[in-house]
C-alpha atoms as a PDB file:
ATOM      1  CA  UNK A   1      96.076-162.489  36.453  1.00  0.00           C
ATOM      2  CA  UNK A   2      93.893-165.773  35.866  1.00  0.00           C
ATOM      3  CA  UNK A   3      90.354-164.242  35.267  1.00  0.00           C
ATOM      4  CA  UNK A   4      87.207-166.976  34.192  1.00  0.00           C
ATOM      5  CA  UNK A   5      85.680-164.729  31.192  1.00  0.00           C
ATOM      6  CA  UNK A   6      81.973-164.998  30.283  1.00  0.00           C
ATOM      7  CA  UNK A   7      82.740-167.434  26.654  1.00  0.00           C
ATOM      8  CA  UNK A   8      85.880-170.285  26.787  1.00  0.00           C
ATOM      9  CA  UNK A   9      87.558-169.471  24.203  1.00  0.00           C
ATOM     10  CA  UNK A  10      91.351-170.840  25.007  1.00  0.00           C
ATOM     11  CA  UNK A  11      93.802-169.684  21.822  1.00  0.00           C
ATOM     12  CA  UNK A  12      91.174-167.410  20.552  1.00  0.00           C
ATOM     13  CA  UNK A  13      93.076-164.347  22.558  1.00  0.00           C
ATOM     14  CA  UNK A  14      95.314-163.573  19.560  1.00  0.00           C
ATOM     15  CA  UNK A  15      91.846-163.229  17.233  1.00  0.00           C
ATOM     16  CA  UNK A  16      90.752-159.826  17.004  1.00  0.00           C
ATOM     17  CA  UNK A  17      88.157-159.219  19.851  1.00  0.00           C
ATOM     18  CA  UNK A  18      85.482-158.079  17.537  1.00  0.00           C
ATOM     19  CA  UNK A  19      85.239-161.088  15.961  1.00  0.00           C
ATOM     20  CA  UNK A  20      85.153-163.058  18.943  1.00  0.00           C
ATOM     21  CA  UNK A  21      82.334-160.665  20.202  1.00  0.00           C
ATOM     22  CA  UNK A  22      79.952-161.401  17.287  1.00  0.00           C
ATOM     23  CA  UNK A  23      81.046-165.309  18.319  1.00  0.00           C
ATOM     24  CA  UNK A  24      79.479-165.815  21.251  1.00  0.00           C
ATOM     25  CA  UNK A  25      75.931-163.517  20.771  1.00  0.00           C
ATOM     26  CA  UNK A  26      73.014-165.025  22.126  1.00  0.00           C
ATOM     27  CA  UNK A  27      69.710-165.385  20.686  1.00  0.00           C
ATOM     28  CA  UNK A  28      67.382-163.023  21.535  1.00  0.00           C
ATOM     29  CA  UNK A  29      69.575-161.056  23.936  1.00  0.00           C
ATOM     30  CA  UNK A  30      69.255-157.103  24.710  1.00  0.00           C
ATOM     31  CA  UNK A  31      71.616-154.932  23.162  1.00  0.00           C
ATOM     32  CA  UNK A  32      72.238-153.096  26.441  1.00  0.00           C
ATOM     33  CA  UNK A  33      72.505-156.643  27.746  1.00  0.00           C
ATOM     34  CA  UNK A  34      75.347-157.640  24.805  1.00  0.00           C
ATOM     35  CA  UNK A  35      76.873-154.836  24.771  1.00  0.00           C
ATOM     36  CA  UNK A  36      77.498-155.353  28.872  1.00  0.00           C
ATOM     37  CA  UNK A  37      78.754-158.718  28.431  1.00  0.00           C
ATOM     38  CA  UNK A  38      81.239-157.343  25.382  1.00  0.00           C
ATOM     39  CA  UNK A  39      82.715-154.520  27.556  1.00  0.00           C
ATOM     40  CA  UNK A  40      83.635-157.218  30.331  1.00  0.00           C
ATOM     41  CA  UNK A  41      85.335-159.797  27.419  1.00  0.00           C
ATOM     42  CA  UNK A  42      87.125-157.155  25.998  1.00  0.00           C
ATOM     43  CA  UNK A  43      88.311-155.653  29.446  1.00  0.00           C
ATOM     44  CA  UNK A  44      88.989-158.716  30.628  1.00  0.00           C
ATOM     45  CA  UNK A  45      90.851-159.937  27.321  1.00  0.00           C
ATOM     46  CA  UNK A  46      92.774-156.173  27.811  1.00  0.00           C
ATOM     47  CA  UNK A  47      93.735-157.300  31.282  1.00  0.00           C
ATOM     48  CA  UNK A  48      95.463-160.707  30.697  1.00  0.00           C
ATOM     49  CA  UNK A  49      96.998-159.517  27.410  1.00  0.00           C
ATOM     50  CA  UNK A  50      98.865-156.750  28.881  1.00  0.00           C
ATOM     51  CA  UNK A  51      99.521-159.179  32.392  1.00  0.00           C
ATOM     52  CA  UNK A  52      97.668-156.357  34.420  1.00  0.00           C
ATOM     53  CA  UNK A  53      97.364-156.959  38.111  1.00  0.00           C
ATOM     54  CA  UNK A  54      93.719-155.501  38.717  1.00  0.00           C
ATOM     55  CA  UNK A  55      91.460-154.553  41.353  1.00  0.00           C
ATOM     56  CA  UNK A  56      87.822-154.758  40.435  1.00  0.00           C
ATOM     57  CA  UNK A  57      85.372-152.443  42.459  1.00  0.00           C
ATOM     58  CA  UNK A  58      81.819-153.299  43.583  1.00  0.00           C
ATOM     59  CA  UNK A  59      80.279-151.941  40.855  1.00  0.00           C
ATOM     60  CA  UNK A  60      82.784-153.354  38.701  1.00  0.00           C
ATOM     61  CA  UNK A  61      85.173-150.727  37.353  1.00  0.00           C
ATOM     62  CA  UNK A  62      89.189-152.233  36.807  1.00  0.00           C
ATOM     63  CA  UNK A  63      91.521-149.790  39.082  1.00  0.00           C
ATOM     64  CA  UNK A  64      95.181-150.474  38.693  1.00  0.00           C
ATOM     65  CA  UNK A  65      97.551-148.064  40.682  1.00  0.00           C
ATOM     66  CA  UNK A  66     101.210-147.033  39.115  1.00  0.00           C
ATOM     67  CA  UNK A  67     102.183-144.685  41.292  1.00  0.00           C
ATOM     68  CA  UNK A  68     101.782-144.616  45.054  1.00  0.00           C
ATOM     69  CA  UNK A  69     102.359-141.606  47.314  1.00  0.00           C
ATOM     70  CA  UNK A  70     102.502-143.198  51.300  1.00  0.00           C
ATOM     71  CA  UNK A  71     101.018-140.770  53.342  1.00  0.00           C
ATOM     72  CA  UNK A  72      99.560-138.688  51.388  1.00  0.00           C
ATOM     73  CA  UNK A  73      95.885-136.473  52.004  1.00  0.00           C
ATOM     74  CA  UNK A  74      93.136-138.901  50.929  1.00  0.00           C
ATOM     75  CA  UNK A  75      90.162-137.024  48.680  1.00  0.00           C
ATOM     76  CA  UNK A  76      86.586-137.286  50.415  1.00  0.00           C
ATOM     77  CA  UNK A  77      83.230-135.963  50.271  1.00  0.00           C
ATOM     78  CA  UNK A  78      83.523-131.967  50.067  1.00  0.00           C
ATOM     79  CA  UNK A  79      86.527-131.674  48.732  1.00  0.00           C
ATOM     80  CA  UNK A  80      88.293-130.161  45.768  1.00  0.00           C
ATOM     81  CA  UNK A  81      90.615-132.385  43.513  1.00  0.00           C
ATOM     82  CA  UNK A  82      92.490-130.729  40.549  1.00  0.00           C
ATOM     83  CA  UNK A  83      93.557-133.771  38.259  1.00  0.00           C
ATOM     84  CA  UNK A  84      94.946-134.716  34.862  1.00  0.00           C
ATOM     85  CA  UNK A  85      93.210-137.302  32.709  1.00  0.00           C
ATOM     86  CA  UNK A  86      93.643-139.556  29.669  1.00  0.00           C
ATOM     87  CA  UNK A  87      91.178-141.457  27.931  1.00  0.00           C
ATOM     88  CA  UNK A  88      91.536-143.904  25.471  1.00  0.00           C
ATOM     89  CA  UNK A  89      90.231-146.705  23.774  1.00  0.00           C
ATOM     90  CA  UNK A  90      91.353-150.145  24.723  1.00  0.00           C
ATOM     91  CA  UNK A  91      93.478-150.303  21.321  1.00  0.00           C
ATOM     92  CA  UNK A  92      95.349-147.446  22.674  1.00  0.00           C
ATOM     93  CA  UNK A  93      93.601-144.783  20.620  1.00  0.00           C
ATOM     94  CA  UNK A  94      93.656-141.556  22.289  1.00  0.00           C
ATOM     95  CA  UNK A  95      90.127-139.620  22.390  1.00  0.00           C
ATOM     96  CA  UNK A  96      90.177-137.210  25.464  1.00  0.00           C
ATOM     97  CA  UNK A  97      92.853-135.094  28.001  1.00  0.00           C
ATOM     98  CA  UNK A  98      93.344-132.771  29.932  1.00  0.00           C
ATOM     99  CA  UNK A  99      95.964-130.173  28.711  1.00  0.00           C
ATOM    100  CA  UNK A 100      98.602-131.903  30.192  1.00  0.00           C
ATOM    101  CA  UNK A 101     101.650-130.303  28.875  1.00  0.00           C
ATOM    102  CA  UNK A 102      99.869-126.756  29.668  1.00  0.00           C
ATOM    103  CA  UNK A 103      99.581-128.012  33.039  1.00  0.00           C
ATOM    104  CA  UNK A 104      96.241-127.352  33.639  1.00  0.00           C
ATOM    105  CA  UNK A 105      94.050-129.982  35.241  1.00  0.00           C
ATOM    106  CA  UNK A 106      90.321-130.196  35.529  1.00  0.00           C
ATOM    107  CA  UNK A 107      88.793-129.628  38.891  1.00  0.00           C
ATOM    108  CA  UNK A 108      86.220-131.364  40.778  1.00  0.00           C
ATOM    109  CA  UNK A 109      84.758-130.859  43.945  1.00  0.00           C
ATOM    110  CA  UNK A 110      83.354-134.327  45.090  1.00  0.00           C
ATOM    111  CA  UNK A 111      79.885-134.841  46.341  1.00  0.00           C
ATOM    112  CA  UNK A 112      79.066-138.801  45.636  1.00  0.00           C
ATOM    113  CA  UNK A 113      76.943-139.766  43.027  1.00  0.00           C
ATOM    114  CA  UNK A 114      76.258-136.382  42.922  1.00  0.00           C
ATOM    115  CA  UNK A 115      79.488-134.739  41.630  1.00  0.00           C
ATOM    116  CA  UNK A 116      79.285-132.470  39.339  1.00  0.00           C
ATOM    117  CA  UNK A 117      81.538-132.275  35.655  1.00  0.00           C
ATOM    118  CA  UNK A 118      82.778-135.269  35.655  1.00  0.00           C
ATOM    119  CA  UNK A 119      82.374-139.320  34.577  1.00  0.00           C
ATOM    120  CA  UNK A 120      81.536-141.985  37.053  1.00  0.00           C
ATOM    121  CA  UNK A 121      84.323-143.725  35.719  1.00  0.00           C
ATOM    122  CA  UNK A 122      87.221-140.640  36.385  1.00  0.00           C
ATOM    123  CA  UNK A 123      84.920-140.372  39.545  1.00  0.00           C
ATOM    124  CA  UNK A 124      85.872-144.124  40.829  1.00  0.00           C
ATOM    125  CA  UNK A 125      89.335-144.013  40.263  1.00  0.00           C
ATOM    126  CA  UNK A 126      90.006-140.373  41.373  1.00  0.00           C
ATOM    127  CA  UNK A 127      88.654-142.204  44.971  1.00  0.00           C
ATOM    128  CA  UNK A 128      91.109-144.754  44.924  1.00  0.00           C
ATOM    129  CA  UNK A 129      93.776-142.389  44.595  1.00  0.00           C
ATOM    130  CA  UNK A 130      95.922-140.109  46.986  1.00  0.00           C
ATOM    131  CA  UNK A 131      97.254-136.878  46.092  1.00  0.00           C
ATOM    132  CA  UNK A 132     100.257-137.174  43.812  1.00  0.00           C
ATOM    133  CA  UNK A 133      99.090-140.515  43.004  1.00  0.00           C
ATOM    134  CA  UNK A 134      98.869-141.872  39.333  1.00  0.00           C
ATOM    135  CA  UNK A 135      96.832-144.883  38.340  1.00  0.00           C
ATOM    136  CA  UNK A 136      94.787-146.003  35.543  1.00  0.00           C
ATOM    137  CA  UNK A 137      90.575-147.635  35.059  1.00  0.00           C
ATOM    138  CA  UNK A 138      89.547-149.398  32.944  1.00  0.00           C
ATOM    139  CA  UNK A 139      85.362-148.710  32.694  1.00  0.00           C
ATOM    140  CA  UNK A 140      82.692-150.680  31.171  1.00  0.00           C
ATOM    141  CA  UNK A 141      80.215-148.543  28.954  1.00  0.00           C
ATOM    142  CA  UNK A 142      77.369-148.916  31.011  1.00  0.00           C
ATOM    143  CA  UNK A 143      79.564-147.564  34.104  1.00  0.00           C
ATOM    144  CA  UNK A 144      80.956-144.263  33.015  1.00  0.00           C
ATOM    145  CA  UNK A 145      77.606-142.204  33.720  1.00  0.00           C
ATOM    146  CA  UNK A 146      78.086-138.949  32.436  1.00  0.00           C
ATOM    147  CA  UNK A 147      80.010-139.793  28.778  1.00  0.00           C
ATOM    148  CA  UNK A 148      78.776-138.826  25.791  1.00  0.00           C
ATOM    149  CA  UNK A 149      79.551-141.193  22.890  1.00  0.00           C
ATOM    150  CA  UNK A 150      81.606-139.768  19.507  1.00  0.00           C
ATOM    151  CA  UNK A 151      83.311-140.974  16.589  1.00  0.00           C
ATOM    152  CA  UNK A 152      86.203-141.513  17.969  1.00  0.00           C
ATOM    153  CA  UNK A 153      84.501-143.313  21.491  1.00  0.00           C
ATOM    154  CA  UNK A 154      81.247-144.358  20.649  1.00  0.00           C
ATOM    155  CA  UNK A 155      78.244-144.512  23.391  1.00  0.00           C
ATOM    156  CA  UNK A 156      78.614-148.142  23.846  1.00  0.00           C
ATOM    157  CA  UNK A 157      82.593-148.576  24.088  1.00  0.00           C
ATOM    158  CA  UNK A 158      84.891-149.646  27.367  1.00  0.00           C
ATOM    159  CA  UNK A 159      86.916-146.762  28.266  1.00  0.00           C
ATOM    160  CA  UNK A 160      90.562-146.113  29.759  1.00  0.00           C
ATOM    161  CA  UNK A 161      91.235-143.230  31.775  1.00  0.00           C
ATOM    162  CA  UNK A 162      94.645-142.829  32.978  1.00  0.00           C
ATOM    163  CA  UNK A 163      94.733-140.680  36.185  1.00  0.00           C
ATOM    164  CA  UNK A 164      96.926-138.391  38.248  1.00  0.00           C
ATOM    165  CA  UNK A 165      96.023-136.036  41.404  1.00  0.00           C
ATOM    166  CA  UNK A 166      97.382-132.782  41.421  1.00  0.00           C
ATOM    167  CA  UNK A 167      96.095-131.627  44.473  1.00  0.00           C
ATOM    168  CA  UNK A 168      93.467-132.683  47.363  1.00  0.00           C
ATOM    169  CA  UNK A 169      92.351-129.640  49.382  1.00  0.00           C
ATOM    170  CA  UNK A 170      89.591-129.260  52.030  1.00  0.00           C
ATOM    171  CA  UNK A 171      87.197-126.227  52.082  1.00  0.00           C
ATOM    172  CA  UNK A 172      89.215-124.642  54.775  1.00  0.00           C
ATOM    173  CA  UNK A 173      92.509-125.335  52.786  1.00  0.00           C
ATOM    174  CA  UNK A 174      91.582-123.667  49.764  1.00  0.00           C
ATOM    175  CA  UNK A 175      90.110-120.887  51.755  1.00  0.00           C
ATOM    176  CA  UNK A 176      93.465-120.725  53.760  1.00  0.00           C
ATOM    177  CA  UNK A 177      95.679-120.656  49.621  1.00  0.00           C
ATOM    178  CA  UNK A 178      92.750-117.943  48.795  1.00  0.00           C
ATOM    179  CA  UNK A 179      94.092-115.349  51.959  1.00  0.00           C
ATOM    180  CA  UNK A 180      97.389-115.882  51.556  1.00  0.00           C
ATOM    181  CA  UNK A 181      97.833-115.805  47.971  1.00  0.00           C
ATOM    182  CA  UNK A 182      95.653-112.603  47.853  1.00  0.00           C
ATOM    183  CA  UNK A 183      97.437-111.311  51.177  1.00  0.00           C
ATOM    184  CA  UNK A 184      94.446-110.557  52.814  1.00  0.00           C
ATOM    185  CA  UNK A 185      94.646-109.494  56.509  1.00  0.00           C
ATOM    186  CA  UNK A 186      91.732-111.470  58.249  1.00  0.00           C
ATOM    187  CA  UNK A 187      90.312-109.789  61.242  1.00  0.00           C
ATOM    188  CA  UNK A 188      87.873-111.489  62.795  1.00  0.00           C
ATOM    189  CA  UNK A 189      87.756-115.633  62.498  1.00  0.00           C
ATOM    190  CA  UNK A 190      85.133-117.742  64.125  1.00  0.00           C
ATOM    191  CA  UNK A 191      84.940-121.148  64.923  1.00  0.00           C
ATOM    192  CA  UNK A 192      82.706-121.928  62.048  1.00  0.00           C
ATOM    193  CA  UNK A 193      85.628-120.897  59.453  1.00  0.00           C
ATOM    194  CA  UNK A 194      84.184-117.348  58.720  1.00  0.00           C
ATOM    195  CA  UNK A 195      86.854-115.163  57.920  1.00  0.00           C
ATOM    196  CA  UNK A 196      86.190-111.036  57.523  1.00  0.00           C
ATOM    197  CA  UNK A 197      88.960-108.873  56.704  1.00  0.00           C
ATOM    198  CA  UNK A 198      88.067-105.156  57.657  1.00  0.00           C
ATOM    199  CA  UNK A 199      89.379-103.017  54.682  1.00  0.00           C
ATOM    200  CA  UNK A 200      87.550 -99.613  55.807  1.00  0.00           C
ATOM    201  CA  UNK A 201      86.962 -99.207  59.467  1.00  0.00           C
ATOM    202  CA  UNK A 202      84.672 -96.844  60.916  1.00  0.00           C
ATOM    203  CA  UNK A 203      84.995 -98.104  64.913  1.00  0.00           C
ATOM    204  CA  UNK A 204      82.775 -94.623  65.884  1.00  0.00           C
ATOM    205  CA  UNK A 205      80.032 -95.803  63.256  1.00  0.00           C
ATOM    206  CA  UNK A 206      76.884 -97.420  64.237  1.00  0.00           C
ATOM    207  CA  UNK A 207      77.022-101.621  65.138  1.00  0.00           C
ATOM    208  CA  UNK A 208      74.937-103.872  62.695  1.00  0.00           C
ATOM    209  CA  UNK A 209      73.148-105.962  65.961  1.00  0.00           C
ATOM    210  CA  UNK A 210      69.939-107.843  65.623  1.00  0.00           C
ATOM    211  CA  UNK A 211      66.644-106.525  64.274  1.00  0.00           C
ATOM    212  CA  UNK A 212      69.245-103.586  62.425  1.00  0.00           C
ATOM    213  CA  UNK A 213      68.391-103.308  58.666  1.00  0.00           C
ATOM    214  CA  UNK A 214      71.394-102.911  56.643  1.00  0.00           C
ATOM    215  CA  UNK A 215      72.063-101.441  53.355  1.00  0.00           C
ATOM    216  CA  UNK A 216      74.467-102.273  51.040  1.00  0.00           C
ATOM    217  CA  UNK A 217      76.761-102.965  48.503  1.00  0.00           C
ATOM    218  CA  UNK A 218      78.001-106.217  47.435  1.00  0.00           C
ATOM    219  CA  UNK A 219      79.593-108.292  45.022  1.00  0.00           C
ATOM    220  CA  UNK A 220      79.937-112.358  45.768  1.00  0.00           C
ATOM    221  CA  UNK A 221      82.432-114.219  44.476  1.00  0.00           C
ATOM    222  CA  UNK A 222      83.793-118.108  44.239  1.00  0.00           C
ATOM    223  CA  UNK A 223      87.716-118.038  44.851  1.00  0.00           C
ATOM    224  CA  UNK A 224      88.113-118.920  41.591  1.00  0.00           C
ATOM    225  CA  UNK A 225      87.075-115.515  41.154  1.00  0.00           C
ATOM    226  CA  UNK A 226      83.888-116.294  39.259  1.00  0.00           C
ATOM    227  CA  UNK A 227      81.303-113.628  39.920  1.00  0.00           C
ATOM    228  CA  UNK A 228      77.942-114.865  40.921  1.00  0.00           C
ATOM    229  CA  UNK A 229      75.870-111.995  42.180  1.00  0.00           C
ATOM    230  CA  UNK A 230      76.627-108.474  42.998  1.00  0.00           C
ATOM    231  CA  UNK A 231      74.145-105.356  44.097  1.00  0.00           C
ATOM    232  CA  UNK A 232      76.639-101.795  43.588  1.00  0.00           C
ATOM    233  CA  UNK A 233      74.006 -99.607  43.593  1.00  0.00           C
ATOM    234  CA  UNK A 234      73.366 -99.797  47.482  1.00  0.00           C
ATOM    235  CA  UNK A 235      70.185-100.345  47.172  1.00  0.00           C
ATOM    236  CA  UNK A 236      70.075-103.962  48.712  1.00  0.00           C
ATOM    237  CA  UNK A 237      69.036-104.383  52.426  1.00  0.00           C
ATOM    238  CA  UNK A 238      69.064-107.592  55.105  1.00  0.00           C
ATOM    239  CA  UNK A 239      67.189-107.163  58.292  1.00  0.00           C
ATOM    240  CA  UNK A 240      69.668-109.494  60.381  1.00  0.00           C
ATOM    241  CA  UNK A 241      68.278-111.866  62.623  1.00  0.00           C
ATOM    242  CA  UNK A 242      65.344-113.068  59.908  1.00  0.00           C
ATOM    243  CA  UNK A 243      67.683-114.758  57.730  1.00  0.00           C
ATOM    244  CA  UNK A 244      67.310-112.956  54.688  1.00  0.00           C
ATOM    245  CA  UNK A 245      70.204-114.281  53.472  1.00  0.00           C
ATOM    246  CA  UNK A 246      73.030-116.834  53.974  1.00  0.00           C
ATOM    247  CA  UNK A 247      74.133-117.753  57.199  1.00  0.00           C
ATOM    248  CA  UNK A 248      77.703-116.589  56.504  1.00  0.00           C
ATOM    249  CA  UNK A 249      76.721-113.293  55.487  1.00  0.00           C
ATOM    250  CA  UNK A 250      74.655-112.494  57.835  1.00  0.00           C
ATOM    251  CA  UNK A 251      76.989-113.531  60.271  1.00  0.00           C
ATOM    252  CA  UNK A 252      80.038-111.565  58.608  1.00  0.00           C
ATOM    253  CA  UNK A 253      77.317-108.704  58.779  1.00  0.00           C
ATOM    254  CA  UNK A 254      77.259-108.533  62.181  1.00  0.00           C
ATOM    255  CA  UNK A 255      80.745-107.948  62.541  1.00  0.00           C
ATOM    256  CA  UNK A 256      80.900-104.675  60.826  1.00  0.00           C
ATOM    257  CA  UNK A 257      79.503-101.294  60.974  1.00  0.00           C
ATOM    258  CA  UNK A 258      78.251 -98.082  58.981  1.00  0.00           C
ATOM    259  CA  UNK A 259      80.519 -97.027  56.747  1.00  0.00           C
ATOM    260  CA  UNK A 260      83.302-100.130  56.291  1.00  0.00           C
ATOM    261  CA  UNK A 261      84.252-102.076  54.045  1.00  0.00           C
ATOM    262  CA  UNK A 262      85.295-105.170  54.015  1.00  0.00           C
ATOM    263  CA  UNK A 263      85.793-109.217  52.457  1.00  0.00           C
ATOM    264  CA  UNK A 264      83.736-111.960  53.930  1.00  0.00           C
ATOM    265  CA  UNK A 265      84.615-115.122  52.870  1.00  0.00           C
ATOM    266  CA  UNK A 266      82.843-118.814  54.367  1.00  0.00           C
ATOM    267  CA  UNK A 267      83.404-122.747  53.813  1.00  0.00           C
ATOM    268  CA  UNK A 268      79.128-124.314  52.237  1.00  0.00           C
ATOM    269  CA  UNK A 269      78.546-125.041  55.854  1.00  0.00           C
ATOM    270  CA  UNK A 270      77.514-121.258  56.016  1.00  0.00           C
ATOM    271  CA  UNK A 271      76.154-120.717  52.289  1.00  0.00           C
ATOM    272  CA  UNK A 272      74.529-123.490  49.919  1.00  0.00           C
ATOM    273  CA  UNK A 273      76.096-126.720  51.926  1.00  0.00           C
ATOM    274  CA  UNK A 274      75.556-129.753  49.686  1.00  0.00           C
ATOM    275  CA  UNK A 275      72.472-128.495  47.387  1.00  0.00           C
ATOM    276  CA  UNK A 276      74.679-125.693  46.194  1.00  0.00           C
ATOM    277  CA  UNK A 277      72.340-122.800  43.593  1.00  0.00           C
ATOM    278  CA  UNK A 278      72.332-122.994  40.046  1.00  0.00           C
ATOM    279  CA  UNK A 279      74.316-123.282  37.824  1.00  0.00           C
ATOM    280  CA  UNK A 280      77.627-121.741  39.177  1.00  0.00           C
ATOM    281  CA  UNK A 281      77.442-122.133  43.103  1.00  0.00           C
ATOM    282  CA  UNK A 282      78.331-126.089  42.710  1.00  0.00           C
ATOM    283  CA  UNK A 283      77.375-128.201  46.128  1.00  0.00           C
ATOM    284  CA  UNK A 284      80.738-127.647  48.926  1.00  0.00           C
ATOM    285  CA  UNK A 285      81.960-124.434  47.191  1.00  0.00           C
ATOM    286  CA  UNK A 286      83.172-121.512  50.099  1.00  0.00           C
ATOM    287  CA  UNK A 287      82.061-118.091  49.030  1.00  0.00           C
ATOM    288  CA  UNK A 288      83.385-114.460  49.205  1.00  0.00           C
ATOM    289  CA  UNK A 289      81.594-111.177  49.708  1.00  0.00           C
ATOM    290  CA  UNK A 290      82.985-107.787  49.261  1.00  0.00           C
ATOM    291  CA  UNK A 291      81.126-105.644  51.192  1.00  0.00           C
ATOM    292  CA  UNK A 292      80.343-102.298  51.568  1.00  0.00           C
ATOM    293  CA  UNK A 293      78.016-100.887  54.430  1.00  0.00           C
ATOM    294  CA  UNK A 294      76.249 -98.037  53.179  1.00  0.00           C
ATOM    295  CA  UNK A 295      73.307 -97.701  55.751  1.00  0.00           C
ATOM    296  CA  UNK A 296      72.354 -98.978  59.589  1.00  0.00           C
ATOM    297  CA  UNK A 297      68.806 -98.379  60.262  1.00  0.00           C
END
């Protein structure tokens, strides 16, 4: 791939980079400035050594594709993307992974600029990739927002991750795997994805209708299991209709009455959305409740 590179150097390719680096410094330049110009040499030095047929993205981050998957679900904005990762420097030094032979990837749930637990580097090429797809970036320094420098990669180096995508699922996919890997019997769906699953009827019982208060028990859940509030004491009460609480709980509320029990779950449309809460409720995450009614007032 014929590339014009910042410095003309012609036979110089076989010196070591480094060297050629320190060669073309300008007077007075930035370091953040330097070190910018370095990363592309050195990437683009990586890319005609090893004949590498590269796509450059507008912000400037190499993708090159080795595996391609026709037809398979694309990743976008809300979903969830279990992947493996390997990063390296560009002299093949290994300095990160996922446990790949343990097969067990590193999940993502993708929210733009905004995602969450992950680089902008893995972020950019994890976009231009289907699931089952494999591929490879290649990421200046200044690019791959989100990396702490070490010994091994320090702050200011290019980077190589080499990708593949487990799995792509929507909200309403992973809340689908959720019931029917748990064997929950759902009954009562709406049209805005909220699933309840009665586990203790009482159909005699009192309704929970607007302007009821409601006490109860709760524990909430993500469907990785991950506990992030709970109230067993059945001491905590909603007053529905004032939005006391999450509109997927409130609405799974009013589904139920005195006495039952039961498993609410909801895509973020219905809980946190795209601002998610804290720490462990990450933006686009579906929640679960289980519920039990202890009071209708």
């Amino acid at each position: 791939m014929n590339r014009k590179l910042t410095c003309s150097f012609g036979a110089s390719l076989v010196v070591a980079t480094s060297l050629f680096l320190g060669s073309c410094t300008q007077p007075g330049e930035a370091l953040t400035d330097r070190k910018r110009r370095e990363n592309e040499a050195e990437i683009e030095q990586y890319i005609t050594q090893n004949n590498l047929n590269a796509t450059k993205t507008e912000e400037g981050i190499y993708f090159i594709q080795t595996k391609a998957v026709p037809g398979a679900q694309v990743a976008a904005v809300r979903d969830e993307v279990r992947y493996h990762y390997t990063a390296r420097r560009l002299d093949g030094v290994i300095v990160d992974s996922t446990d790949i032979a343990g097969n067990v990837p590193s999940t993502v749930i993708l929210n733009g600029l905004n995602t969450r637990g992950i680089t902008l580097g893995r972020y950019a090429g994890i976009l231009k990739l289907k699931q089952g797809e494999e591929g490879f970036v290649l990421v200046p320094a200044y690019l791959d927002g989100g990396r702490v420098g070490s010994l091994l990669l320090p702050q200011y180096s290019p980077v190589r991750y080499d990708l593949r995508v487990v799995s792509v699922r929507t909200e309403d996919q992973q809340i689908e795997s959720y019931i029917s890997t748990n064997k929950i019997n759902v009954t009562t769906k709406t049209a805005e994805g909220l699933r309840v699953a009665v586990t203790q009827a009482r159909p005699d019982s009192v309704a929970i209708t607007t302007g009821k208060t409601v006490t109860l028990k709760y524990v909430g859940k993500l469907l990785s299991g991950t506990q992030f509030d709970a109230n067993t004491a059945g001491t905590f009460q909603v007053r529905i209709g004032e939005k006391q609480v999450v509109g997927g709980l409130e609405s799974g509320l009013s589904t139920l009455r005195a006495g039952e029990k039961a498993t609410i779950i909801f895509p973020s449309a219905l809980g946190y959305d795209a601002t998610g809460s804290g720490a462990t409720i990450l933006p686009y995450s579906p929640l679960l409740f289980e519920i039990e009614i202890v009071k209708v007032q």
